[in-house]
PDB file of N, CA and C in Angstrom:
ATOM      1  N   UNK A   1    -153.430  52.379  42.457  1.00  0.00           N
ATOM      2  CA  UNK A   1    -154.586  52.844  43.207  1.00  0.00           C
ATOM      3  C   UNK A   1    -155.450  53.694  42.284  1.00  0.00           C
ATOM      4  N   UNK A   2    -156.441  53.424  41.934  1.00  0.00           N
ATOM      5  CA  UNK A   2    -157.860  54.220  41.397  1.00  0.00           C
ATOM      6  C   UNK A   2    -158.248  55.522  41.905  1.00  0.00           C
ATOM      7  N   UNK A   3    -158.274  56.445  41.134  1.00  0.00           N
ATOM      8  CA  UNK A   3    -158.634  57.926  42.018  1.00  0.00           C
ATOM      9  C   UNK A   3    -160.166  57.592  42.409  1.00  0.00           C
ATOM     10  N   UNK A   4    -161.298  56.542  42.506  1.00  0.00           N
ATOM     11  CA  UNK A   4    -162.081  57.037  42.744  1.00  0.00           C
ATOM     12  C   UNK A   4    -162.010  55.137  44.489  1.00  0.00           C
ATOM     13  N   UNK A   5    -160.845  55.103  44.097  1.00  0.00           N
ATOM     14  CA  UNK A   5    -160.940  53.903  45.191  1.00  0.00           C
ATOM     15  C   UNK A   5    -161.193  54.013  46.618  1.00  0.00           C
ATOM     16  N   UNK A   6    -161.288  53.378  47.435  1.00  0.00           N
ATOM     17  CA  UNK A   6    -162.208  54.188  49.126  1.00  0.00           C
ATOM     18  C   UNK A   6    -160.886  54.082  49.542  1.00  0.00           C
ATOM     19  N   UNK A   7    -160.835  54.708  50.621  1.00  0.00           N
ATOM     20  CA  UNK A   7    -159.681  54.574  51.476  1.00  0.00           C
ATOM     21  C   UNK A   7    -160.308  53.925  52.654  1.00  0.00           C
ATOM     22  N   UNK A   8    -159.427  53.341  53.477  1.00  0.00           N
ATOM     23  CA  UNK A   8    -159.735  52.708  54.568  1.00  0.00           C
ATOM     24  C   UNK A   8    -158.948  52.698  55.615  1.00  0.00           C
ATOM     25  N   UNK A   9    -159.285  53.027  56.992  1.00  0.00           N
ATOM     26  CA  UNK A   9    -158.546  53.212  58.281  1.00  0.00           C
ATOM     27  C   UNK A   9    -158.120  51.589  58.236  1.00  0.00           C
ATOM     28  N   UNK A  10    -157.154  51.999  59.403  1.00  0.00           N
ATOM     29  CA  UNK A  10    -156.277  50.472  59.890  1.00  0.00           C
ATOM     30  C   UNK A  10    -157.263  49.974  60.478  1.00  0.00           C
ATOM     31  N   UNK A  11    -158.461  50.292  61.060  1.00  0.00           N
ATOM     32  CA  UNK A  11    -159.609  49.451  61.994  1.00  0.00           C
ATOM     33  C   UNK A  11    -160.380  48.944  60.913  1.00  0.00           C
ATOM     34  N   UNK A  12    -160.721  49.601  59.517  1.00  0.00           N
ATOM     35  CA  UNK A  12    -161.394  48.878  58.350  1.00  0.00           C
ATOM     36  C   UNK A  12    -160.260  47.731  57.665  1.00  0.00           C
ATOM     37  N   UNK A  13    -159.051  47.925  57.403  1.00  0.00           N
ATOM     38  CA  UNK A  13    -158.443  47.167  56.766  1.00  0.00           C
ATOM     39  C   UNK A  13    -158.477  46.053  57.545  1.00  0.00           C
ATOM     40  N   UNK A  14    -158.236  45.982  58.613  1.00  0.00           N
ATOM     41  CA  UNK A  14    -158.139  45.020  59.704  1.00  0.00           C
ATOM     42  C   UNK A  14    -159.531  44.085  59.649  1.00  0.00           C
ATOM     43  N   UNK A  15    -160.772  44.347  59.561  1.00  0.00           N
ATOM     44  CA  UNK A  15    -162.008  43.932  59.817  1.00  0.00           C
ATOM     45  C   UNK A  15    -162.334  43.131  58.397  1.00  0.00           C
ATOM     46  N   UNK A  16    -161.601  43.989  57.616  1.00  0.00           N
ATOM     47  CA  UNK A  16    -161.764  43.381  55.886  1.00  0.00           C
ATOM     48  C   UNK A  16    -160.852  42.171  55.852  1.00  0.00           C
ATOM     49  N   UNK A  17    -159.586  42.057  56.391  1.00  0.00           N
ATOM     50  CA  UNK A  17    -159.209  41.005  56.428  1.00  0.00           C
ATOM     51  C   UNK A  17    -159.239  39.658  57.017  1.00  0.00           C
ATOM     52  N   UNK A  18    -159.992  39.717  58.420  1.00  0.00           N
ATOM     53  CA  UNK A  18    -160.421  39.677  59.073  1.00  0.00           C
ATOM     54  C   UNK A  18    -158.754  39.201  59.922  1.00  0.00           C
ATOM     55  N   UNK A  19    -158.226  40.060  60.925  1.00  0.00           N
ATOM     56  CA  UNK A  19    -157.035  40.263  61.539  1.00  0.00           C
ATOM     57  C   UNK A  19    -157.169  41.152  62.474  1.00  0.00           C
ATOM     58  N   UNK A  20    -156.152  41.367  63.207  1.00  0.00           N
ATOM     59  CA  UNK A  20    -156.075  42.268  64.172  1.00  0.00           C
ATOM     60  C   UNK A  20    -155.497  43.804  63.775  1.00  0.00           C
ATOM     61  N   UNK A  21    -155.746  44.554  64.379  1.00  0.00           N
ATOM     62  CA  UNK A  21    -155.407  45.798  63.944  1.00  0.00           C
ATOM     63  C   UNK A  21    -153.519  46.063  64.153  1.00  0.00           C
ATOM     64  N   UNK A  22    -153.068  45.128  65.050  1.00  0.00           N
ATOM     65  CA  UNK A  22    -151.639  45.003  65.284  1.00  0.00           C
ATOM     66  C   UNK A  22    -151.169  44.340  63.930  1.00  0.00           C
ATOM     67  N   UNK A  23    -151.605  43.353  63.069  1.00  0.00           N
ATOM     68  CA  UNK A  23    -150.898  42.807  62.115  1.00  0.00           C
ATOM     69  C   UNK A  23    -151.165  43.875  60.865  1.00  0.00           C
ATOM     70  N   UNK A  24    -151.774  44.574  60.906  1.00  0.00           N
ATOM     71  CA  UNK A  24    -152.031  45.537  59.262  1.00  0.00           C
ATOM     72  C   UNK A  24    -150.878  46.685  60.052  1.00  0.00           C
ATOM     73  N   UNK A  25    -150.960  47.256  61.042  1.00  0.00           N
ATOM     74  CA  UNK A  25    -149.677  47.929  61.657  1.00  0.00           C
ATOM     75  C   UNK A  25    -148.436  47.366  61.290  1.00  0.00           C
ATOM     76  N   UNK A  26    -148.113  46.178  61.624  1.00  0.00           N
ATOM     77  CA  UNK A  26    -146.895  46.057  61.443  1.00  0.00           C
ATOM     78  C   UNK A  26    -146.671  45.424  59.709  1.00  0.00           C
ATOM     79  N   UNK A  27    -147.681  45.246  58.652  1.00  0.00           N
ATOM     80  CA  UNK A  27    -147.927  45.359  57.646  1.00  0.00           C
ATOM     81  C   UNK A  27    -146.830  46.717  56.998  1.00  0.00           C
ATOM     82  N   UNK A  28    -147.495  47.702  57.862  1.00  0.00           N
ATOM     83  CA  UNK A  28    -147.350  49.472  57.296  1.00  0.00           C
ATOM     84  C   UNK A  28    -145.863  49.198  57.546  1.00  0.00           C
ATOM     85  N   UNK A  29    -145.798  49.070  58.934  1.00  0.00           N
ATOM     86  CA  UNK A  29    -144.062  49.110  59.921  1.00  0.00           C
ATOM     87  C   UNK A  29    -143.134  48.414  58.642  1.00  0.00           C
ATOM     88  N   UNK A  30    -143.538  47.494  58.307  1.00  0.00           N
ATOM     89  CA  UNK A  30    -142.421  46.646  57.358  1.00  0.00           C
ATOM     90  C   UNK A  30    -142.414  46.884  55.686  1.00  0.00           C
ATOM     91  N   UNK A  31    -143.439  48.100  55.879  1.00  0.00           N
ATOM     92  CA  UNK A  31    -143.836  48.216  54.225  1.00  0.00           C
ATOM     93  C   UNK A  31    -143.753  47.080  53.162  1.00  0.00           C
ATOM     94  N   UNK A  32    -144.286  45.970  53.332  1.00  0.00           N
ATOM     95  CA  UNK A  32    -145.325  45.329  52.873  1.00  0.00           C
ATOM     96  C   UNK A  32    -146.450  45.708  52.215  1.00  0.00           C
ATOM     97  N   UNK A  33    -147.041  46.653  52.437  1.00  0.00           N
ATOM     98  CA  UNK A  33    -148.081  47.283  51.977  1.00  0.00           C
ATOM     99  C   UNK A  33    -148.034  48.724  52.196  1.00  0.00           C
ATOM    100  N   UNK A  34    -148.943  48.995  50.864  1.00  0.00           N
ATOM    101  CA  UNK A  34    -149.114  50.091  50.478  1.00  0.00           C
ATOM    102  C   UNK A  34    -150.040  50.595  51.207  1.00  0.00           C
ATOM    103  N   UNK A  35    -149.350  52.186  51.278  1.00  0.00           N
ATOM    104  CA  UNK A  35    -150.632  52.983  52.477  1.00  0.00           C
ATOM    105  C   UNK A  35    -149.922  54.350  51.740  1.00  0.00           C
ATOM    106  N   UNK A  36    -151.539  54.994  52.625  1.00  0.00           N
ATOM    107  CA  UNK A  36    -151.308  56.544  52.229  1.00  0.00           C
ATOM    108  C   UNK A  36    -151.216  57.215  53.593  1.00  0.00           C
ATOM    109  N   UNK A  37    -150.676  58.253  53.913  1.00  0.00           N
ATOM    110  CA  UNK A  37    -150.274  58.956  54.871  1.00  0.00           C
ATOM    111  C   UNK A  37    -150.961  60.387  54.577  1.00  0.00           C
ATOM    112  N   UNK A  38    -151.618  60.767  55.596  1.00  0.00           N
ATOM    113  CA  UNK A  38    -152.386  61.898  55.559  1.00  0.00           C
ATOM    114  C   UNK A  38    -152.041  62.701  56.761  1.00  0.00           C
ATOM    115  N   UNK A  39    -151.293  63.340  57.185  1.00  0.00           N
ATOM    116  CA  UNK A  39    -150.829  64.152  58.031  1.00  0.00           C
ATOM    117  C   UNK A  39    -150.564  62.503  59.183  1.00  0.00           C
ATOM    118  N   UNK A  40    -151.143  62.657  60.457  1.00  0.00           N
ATOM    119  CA  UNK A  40    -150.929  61.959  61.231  1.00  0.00           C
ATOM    120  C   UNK A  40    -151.418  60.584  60.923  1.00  0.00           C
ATOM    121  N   UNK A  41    -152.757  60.597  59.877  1.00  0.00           N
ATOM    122  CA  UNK A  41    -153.273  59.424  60.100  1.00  0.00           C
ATOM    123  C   UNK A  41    -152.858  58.622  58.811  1.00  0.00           C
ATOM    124  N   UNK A  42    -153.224  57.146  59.233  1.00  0.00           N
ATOM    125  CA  UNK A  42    -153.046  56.227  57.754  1.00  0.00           C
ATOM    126  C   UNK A  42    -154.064  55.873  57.196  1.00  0.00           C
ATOM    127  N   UNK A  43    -154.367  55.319  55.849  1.00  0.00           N
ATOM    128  CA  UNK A  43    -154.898  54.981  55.484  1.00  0.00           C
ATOM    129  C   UNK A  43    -155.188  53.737  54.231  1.00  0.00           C
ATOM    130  N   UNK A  44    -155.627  52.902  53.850  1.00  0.00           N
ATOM    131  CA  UNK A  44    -155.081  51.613  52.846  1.00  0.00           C
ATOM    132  C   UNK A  44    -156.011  51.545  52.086  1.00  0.00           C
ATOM    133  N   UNK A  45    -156.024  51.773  50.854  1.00  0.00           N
ATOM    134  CA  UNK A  45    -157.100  51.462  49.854  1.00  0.00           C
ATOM    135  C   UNK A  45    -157.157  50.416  49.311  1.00  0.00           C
ATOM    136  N   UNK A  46    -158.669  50.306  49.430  1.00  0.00           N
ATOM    137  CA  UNK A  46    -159.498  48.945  49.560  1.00  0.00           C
ATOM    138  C   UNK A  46    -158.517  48.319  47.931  1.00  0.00           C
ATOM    139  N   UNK A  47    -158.316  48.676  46.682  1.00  0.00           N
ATOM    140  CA  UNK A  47    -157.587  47.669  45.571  1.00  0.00           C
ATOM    141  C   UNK A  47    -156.367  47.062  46.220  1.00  0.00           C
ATOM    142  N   UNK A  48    -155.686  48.118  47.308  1.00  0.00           N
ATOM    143  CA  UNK A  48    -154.194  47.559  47.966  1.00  0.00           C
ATOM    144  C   UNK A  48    -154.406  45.782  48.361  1.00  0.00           C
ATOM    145  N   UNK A  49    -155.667  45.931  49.420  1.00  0.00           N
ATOM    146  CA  UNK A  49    -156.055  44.877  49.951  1.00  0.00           C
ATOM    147  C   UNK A  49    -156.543  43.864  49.144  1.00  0.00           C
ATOM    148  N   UNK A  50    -157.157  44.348  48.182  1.00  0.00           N
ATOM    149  CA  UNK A  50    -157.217  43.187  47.284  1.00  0.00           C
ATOM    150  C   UNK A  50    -156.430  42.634  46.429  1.00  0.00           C
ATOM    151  N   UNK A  51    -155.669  43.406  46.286  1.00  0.00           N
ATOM    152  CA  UNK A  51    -154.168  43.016  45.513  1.00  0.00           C
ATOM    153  C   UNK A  51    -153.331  41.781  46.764  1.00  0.00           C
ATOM    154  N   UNK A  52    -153.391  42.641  47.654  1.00  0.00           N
ATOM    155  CA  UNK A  52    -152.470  41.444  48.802  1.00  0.00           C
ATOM    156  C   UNK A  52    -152.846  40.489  48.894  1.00  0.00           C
ATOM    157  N   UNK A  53    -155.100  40.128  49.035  1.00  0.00           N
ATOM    158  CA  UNK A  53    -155.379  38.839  49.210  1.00  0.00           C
ATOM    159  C   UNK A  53    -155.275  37.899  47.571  1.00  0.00           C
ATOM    160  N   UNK A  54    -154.892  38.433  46.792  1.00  0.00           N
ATOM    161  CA  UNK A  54    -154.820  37.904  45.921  1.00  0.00           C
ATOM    162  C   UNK A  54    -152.955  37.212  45.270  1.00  0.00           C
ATOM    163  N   UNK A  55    -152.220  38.174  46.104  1.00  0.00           N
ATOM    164  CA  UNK A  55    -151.020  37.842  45.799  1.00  0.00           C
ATOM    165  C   UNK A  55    -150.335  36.991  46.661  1.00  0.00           C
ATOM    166  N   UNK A  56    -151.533  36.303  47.870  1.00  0.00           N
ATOM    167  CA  UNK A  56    -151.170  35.387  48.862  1.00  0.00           C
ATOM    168  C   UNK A  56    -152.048  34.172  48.391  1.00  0.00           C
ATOM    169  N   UNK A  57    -153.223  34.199  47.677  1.00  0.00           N
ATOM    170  CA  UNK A  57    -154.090  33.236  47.313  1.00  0.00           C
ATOM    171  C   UNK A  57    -153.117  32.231  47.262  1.00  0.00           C
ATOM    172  N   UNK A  58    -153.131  30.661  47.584  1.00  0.00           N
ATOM    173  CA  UNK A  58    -152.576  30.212  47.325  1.00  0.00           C
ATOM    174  C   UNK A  58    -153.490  28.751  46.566  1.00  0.00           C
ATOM    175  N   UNK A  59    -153.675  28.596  45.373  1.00  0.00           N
ATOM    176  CA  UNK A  59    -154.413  27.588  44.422  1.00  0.00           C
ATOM    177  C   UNK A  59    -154.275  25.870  44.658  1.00  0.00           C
ATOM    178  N   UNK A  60    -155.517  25.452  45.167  1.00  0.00           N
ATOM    179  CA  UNK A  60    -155.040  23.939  45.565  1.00  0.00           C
ATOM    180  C   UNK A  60    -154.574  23.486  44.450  1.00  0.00           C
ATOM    181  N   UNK A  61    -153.561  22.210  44.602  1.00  0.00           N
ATOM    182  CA  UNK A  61    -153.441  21.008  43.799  1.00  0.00           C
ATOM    183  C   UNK A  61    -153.852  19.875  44.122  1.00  0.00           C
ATOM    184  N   UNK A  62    -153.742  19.226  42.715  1.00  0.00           N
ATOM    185  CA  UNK A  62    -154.657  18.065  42.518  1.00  0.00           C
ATOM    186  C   UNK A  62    -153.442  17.111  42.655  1.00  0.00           C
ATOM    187  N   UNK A  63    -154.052  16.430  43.487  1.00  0.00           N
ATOM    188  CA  UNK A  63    -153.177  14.568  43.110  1.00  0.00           C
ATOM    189  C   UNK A  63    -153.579  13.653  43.043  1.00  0.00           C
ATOM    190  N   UNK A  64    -152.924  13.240  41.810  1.00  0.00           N
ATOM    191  CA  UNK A  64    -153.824  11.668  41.905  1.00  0.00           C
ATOM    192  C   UNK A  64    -152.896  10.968  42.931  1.00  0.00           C
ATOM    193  N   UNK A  65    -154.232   9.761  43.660  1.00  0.00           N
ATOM    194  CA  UNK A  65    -153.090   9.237  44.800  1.00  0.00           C
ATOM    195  C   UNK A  65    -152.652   7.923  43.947  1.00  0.00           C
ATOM    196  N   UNK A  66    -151.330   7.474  44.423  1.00  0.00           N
ATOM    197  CA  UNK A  66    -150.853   6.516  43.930  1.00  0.00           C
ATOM    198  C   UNK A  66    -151.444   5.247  44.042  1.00  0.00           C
ATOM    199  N   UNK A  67    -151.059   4.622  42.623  1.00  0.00           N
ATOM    200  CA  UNK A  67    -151.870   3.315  42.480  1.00  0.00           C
ATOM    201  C   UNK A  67    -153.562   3.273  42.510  1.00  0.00           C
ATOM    202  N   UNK A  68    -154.304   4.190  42.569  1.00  0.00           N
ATOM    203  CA  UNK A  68    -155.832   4.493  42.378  1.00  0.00           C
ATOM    204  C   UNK A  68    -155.998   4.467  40.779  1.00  0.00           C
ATOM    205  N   UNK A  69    -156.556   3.431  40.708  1.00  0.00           N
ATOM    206  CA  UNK A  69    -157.798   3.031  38.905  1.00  0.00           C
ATOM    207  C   UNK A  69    -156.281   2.108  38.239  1.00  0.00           C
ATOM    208  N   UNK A  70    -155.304   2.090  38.867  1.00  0.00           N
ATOM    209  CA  UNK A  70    -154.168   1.094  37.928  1.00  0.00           C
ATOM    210  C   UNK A  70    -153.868  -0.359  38.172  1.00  0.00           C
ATOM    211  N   UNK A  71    -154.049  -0.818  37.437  1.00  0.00           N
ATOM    212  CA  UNK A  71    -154.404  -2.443  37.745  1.00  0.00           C
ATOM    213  C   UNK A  71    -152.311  -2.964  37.238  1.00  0.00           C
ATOM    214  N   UNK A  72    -152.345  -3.887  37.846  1.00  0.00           N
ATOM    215  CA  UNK A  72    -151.067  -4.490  37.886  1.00  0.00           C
ATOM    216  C   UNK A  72    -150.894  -5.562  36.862  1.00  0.00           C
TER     217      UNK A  72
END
């Protein structure tokens, strides 16, 4: 986390991901993700979230389909 990175309530993390505010909760609940704790409240900085959508990215593959351009 960046000292100059934003922090973000569970109602921003939620909106950034675009999810419900119950799934970034139970995110925290299962520690899955990184959060900061500030007396009562939480909070998730915005690199956390980009780290997660990036460590779920999942990269298409290519296939060639079978038998396409091969002559017999």
């Amino acid at each position: 986390m960046n000292t100059d990175d934003r922090l973000l309530t569970v109602d921003e993390a939620a909106a950034r991901l675009g999810t419900g505010v119950r799934f970034i909760r139970r995110l925290i609940s299962e520690r899955r993700i990184r959060y900061v704790k500030l007396g009562k409240h939480v909070r998730i900085a915005d690199s956390v979230l980009t780290a997660y959508i990036e460590e779920r990215t999942v990269e298409p593959v290519r296939s060639r389909r079978a038998g396409y351009g091969l002559v017999a």
